[in-house]
Protein backbone atom coordinates (compact mmCIF):
# COMPACT_ATOMS: atom_id res chain seq x y z
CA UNK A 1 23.09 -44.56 44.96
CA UNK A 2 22.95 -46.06 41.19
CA UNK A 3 23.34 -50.02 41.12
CA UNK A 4 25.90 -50.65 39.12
CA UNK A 5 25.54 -54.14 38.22
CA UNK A 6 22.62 -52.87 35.89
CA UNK A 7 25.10 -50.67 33.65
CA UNK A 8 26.31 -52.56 30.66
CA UNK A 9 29.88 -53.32 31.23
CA UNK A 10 32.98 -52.03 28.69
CA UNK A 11 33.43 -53.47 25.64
CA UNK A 12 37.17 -53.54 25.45
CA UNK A 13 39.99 -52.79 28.07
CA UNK A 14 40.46 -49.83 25.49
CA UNK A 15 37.40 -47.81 26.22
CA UNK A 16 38.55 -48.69 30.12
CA UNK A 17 41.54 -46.92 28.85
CA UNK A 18 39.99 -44.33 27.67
CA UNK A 19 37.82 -42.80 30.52
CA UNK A 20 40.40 -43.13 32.90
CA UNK A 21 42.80 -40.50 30.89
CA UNK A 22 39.41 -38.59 30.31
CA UNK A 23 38.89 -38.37 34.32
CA UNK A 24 42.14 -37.90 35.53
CA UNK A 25 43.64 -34.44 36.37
CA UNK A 26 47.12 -35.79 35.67
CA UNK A 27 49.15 -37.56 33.37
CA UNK A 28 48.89 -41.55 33.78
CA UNK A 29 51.52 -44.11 33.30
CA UNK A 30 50.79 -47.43 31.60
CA UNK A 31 51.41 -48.67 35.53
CA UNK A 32 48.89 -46.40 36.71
CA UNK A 33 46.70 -47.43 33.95
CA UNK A 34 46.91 -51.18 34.62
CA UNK A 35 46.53 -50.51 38.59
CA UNK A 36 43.34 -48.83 38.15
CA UNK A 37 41.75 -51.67 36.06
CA UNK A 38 43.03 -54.50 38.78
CA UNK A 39 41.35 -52.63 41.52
CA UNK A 40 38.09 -53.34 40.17
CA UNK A 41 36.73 -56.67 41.28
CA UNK A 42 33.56 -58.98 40.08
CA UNK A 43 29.99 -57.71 41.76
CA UNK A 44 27.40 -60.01 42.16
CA UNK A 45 25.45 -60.61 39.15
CA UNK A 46 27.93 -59.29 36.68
CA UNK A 47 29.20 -61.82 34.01
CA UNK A 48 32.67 -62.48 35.65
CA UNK A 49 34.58 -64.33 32.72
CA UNK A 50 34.76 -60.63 31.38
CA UNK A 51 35.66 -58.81 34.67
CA UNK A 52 38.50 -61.01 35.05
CA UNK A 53 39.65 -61.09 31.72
CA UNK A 54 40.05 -56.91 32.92
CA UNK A 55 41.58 -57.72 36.18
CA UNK A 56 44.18 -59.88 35.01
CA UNK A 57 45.36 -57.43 32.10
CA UNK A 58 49.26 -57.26 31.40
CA UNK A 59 51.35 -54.58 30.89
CA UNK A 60 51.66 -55.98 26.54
CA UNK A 61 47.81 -55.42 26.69
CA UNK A 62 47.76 -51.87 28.54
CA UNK A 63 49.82 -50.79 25.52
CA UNK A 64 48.12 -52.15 22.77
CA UNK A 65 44.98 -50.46 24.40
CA UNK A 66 46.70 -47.14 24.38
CA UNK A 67 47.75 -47.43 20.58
CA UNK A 68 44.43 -48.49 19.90
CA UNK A 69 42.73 -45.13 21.62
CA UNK A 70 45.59 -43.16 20.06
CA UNK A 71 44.63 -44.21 16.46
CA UNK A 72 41.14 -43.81 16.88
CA UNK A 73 41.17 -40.58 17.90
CA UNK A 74 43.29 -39.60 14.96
CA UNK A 75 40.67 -41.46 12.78
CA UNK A 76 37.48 -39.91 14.46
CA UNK A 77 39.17 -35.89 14.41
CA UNK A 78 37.28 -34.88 17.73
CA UNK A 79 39.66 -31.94 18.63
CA UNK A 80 42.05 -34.15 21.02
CA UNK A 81 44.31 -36.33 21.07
CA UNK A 82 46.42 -38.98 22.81
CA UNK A 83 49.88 -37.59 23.61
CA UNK A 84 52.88 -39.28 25.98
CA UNK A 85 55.09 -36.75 27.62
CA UNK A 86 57.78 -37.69 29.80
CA UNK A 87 56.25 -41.38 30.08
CA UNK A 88 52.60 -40.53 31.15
CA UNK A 89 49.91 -40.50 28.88
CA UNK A 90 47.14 -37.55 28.54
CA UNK A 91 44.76 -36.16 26.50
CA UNK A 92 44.66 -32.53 25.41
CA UNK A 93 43.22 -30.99 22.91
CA UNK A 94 44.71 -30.17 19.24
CA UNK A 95 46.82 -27.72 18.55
CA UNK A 96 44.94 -26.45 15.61
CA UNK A 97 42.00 -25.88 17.97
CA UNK A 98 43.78 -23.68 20.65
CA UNK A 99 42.64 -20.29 19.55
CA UNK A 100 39.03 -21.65 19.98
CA UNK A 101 39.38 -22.98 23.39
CA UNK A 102 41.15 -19.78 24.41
CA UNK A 103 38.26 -17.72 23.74
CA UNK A 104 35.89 -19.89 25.18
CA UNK A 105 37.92 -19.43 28.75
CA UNK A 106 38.77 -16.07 27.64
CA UNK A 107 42.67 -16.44 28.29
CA UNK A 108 44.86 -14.06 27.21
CA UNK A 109 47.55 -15.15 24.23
CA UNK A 110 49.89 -17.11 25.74
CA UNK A 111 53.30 -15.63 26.64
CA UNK A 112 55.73 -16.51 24.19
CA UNK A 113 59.42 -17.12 25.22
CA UNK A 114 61.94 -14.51 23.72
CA UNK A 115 64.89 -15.63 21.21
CA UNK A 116 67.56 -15.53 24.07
CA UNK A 117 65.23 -17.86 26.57
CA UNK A 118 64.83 -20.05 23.44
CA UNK A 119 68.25 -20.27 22.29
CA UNK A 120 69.47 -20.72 26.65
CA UNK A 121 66.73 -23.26 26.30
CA UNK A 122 67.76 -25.25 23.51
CA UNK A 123 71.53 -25.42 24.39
CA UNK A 124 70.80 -26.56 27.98
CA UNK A 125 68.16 -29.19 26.66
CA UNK A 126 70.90 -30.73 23.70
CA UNK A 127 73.99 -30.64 26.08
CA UNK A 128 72.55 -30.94 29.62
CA UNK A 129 74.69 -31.21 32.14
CA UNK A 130 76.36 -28.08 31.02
CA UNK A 131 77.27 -25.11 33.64
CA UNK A 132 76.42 -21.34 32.99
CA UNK A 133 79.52 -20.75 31.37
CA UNK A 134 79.65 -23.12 29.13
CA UNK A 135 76.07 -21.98 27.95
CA UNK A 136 78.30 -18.64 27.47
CA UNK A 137 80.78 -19.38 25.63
CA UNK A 138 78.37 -20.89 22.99
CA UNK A 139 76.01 -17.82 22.70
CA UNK A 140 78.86 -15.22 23.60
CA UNK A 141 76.51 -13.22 26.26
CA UNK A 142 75.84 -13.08 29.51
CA UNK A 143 72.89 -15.70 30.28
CA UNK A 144 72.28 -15.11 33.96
CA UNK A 145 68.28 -13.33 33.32
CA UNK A 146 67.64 -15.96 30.40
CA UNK A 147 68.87 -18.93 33.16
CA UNK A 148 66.65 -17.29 35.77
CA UNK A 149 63.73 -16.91 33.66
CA UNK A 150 63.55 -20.54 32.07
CA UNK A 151 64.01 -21.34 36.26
CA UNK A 152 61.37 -19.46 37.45
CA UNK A 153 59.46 -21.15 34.49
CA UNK A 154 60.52 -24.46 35.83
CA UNK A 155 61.45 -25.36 32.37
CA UNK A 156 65.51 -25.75 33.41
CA UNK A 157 66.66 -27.48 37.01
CA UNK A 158 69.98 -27.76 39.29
CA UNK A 159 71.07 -31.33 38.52
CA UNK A 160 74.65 -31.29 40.38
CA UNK A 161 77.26 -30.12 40.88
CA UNK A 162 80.67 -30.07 38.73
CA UNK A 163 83.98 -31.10 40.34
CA UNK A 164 85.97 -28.29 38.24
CA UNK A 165 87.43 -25.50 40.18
CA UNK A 166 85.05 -23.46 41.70
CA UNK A 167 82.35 -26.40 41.43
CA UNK A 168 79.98 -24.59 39.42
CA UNK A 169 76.35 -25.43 39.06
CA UNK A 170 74.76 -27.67 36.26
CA UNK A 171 71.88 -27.18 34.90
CA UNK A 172 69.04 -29.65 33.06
CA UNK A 173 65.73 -29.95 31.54
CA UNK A 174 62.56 -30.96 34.13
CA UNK A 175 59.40 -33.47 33.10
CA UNK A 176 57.45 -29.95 32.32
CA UNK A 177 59.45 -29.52 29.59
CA UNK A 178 58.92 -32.75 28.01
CA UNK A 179 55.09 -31.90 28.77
CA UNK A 180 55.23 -28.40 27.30
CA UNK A 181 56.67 -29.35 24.41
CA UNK A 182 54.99 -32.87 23.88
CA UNK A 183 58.22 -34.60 24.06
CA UNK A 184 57.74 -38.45 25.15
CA UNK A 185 61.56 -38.49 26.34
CA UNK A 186 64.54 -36.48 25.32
CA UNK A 187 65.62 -38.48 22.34
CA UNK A 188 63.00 -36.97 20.37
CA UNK A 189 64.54 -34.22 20.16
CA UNK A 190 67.23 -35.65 17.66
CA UNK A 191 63.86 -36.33 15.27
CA UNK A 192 63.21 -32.67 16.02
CA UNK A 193 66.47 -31.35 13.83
CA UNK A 194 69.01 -34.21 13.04
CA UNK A 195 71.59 -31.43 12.32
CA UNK A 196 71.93 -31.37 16.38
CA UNK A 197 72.20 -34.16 17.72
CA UNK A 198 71.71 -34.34 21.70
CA UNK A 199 74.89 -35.31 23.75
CA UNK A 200 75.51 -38.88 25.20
CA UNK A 201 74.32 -37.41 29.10
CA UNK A 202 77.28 -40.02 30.55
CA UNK A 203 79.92 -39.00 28.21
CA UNK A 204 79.22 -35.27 29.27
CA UNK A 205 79.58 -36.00 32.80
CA UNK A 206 82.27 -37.39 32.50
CA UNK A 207 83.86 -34.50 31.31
CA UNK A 208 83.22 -32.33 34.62
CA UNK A 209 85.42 -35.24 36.69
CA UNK A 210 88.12 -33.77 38.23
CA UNK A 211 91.56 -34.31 35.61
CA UNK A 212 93.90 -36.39 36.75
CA UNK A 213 97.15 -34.27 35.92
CA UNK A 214 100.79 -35.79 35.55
CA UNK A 215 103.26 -34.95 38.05
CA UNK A 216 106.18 -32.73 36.89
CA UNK A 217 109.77 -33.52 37.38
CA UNK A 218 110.15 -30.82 40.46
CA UNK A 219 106.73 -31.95 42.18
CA UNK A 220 108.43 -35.72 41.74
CA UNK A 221 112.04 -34.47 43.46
CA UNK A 222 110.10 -32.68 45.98
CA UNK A 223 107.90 -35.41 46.95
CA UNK A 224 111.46 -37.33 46.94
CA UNK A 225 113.10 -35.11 49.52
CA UNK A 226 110.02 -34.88 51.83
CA UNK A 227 109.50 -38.96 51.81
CA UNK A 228 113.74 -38.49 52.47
CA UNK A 229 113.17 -36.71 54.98
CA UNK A 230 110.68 -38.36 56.59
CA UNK A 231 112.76 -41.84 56.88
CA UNK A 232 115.61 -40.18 58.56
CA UNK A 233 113.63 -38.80 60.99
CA UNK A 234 112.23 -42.55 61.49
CA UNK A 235 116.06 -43.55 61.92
CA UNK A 236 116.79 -40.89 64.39
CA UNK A 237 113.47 -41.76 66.52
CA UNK A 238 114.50 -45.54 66.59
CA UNK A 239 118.01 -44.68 67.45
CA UNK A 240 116.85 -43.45 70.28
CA UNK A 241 114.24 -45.62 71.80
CA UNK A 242 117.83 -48.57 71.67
CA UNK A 243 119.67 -46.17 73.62
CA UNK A 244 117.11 -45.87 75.94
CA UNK A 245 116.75 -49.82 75.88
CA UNK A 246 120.54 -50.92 75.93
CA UNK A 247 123.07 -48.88 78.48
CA UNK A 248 126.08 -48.10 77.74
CA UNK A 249 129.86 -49.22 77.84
CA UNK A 250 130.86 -46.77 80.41
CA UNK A 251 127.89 -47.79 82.12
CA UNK A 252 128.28 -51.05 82.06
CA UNK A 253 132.32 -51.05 83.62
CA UNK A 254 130.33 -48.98 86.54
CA UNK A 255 128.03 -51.64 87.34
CA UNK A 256 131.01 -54.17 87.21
CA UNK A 257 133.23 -52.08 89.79
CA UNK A 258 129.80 -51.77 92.01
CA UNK A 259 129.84 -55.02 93.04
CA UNK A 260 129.66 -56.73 96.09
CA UNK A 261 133.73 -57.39 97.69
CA UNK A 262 134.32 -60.20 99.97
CA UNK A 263 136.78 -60.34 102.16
CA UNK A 264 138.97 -63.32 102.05
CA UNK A 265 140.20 -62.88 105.58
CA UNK A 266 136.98 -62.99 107.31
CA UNK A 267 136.29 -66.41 105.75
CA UNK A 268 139.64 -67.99 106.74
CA UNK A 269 142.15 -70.31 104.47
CA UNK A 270 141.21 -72.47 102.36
CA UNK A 271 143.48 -75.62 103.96
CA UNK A 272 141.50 -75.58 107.46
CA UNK A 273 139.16 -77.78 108.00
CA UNK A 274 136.03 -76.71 108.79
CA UNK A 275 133.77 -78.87 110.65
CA UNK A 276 130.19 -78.44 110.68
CA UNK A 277 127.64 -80.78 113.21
CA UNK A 278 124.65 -81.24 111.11
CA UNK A 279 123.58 -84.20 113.64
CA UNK A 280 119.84 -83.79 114.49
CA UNK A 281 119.32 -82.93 118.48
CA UNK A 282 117.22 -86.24 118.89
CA UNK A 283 120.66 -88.14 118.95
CA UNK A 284 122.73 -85.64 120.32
CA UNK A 285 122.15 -87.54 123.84
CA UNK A 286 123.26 -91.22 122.74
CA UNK A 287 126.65 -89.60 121.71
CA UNK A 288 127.41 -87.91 124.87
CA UNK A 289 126.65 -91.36 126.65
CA UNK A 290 129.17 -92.71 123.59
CA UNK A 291 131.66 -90.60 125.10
CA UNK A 292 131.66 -90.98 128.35
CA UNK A 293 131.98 -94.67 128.09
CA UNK A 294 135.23 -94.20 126.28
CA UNK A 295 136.56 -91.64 128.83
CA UNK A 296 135.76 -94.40 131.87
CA UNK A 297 137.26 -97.27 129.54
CA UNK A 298 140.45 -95.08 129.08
CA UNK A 299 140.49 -94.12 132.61
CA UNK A 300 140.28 -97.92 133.57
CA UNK A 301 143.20 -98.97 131.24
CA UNK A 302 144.97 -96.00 132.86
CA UNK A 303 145.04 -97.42 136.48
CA UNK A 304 146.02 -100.81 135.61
């Protein structure tokens, strides 16, 4: 294994910059970028004023880096260049030189979109969200092979679904289109050709909301006579659970003649008296002996 304290370190974060697009397979965010050069700590013997002035880069510096590399690769005219598709950066190599590096890998020309695919392309890429139809009634054919084509391509996606009738599908651009076509983002393509300008993606939503349609003078009455119709089956239902809680007139002379009679006789008249001993037993006794005394007394007063 090499020792790498002995290789000279870089002499700006942009040539960091640099070799990591050079080494990577895939497109690399400014994020990514700025990850990569924070993983990378201080070895022993290196000078570390410099290593950290790399591992604490920001995000302002990342950038600067990349419009640095970006400039002097347009200055120097090595065959590639710095390009930013869909947020990640890359290099690839120019345009110009394409034929050349074709041959060298022996490819085959490049298949070439027809006019239909181009023109299905360009509609769904300057009014996305838009269903199939829609795409229809602008080009006045049938689009369903051009659709499936630019799918199968993965140049167009499903992005929803709309909440018209029938809920038809909508249908948008992916990140390989912004990468086959070297678009940054989508609002390049109003630099592209300023004669079409690319629809406002929440305003066009918008318009595949379900609409919110006035009622009409006989769906108002109707709803009337239902809600009508409704309460006085409430007031028949309530009616009845009072009946059911409250009896009746006729009832309620039945329960008066049900009552108990008493017979007046069996009680006796009201003028006799009615004598009732409620004298406890324990004195019963002394009023016997009471009574006898006045029986002998009287009996005694009798004789004389």
């Amino acid at each position: 294994m090499s020792d790498d304290s002995n290789i000279p370190l870089p002499r700006s974060l942009q040539e960091i910059v640099g070799s990591l697009l050079f080494a990577s397979q895939t497109p690399l965010t400014a994020a990514e970028l700025r990850e990569s050069v924070k993983a990378v700590e201080p070895g022993d013997g290196e000078n570390a004023e410099v290593m950290e002035v790399y591992h604490t880069c920001t995000n302002r510096e990342i950038d600067a880096a990349l419009k640095g590399l970006e400039k002097a690769l347009d200055v120097a005219g090595c065959g590639f260049q710095l390009v930013c598709t869909g947020g990640a950066y890359r290099l690839q190599t120019s345009p110009s030189c394409g034929r050349y590096v074709r041959a060298m890998l022996k490819l085959d020309r490049p298949s070439r979109l027809g006019r239909a695919s181009l023109e299905t392309l360009a509609i769904v890429a300057y009014r996305q969200p838009i269903t199939k139809s829609e795409i229809e009634e602008i080009r006045g054919v049938d689009v369903s092979a051009n659709i499936k084509t630019l799918m199968d391509l993965q140049l167009i996606r499903l992005v929803g679904k709309s909440e018209l009738p029938g809920h038809p599908f909508l249908y948008g651009t992916t990140p390989l289109f912004l990468e086959h076509f070297g678009l940054a983002s989508l609002q390049q393509l109003n630099e592209i050709d300023p004669t079409l300008q690319r629809s406002n993606p929440r305003t066009k939503a918008a318009q595949y909301k379900k609409p919110v349609t006035e009622k009409t003078d006989l769906e108002k009455a109707a709803e009337e006579a239902v809600a009508e119709e409704e309460e006085a089956k409430e007031a028949i239902s309530e009616e009845k659970v009072d009946e059911k809680k409250s009896p009746s007139i006729e009832q309620a002379e039945l329960d008066v003649d049900d009552e108990v009679v008493v017979n007046d006789d069996l009680l006796g008249d009201d003028d006799d008296d009615i004598f009732i001993d409620d004298t406890p037993d324990e004195f019963d006794d002394d009023d016997d002996d009471d009574d006898e005394e006045d029986e002998d007394e009287e009996e005694d007063e009798n004789e004389k």
